[in-house]
Protein backbone atom coordinates (compact mmCIF):
# COMPACT_ATOMS: atom_id res chain seq x y z
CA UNK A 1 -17.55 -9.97 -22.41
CA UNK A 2 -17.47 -8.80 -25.98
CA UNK A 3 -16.01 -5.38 -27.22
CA UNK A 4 -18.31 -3.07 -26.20
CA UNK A 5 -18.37 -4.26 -22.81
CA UNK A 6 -14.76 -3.67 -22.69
CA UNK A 7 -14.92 -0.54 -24.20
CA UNK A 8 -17.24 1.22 -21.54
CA UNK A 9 -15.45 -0.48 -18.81
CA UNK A 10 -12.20 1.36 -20.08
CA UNK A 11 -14.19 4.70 -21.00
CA UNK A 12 -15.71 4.50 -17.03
CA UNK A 13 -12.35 3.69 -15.99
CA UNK A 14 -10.32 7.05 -17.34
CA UNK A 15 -13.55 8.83 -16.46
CA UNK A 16 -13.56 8.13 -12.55
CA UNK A 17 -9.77 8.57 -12.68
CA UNK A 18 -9.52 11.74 -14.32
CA UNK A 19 -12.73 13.04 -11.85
CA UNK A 20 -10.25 11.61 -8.83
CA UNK A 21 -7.10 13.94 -10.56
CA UNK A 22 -9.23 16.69 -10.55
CA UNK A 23 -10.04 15.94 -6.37
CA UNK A 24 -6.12 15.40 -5.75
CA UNK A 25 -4.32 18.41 -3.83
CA UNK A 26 -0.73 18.87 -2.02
CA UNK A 27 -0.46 17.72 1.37
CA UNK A 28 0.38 20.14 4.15
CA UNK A 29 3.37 19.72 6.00
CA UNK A 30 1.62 18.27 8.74
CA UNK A 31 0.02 15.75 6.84
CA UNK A 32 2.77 15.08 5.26
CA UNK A 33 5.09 14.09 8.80
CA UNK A 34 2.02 12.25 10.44
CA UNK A 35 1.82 10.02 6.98
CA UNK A 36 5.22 9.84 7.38
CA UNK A 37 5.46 8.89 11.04
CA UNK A 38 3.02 6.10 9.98
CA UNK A 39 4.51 4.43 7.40
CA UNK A 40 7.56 4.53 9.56
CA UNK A 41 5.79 2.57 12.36
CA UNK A 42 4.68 0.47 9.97
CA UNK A 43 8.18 -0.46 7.88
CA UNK A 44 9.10 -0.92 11.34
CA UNK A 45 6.56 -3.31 12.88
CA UNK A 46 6.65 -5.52 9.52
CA UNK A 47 10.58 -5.63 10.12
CA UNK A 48 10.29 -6.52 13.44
CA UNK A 49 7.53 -9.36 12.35
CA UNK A 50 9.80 -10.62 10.39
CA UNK A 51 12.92 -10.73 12.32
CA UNK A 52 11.27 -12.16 15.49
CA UNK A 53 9.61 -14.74 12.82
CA UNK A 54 13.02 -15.93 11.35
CA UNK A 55 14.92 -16.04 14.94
CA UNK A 56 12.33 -18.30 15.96
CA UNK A 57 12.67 -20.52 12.69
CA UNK A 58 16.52 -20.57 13.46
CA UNK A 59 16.05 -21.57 16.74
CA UNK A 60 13.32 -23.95 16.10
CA UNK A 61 15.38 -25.68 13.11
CA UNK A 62 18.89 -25.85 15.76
CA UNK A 63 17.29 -28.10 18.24
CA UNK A 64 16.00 -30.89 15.88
């Protein structure tokens, strides 16, 4: 790639973020819980995962 290249990729860049700035608008309330109530489920699952992943490590690691 040689300068100009990287110069238009940077110019398109700023151009389809500043035309995504101009689409961005508060959430509602509701919105705002159900995104909330989603990322919650999710923080949770991935916790769980994780938990359930390392009691079966410790487990697996006592009986050898």
């Amino acid at each position: 790639m040689n300068f100009m290249e990287i110069k238009e990729n940077i110019k398109s860049f700023f151009t389809q973020s500043v035309r995504v700035w101009h689409l961005l608008r508060k959430p509602t309330s509701q919105e705002f819980k159900a995104v909330s109530k989603v990322s919650a489920i999710g923080l949770g699952l991935i916790g769980l995962l994780g938990f359930l992943i390392t009691i079966i490590m410790v487990f697996t690691y006592k009986r050898l």
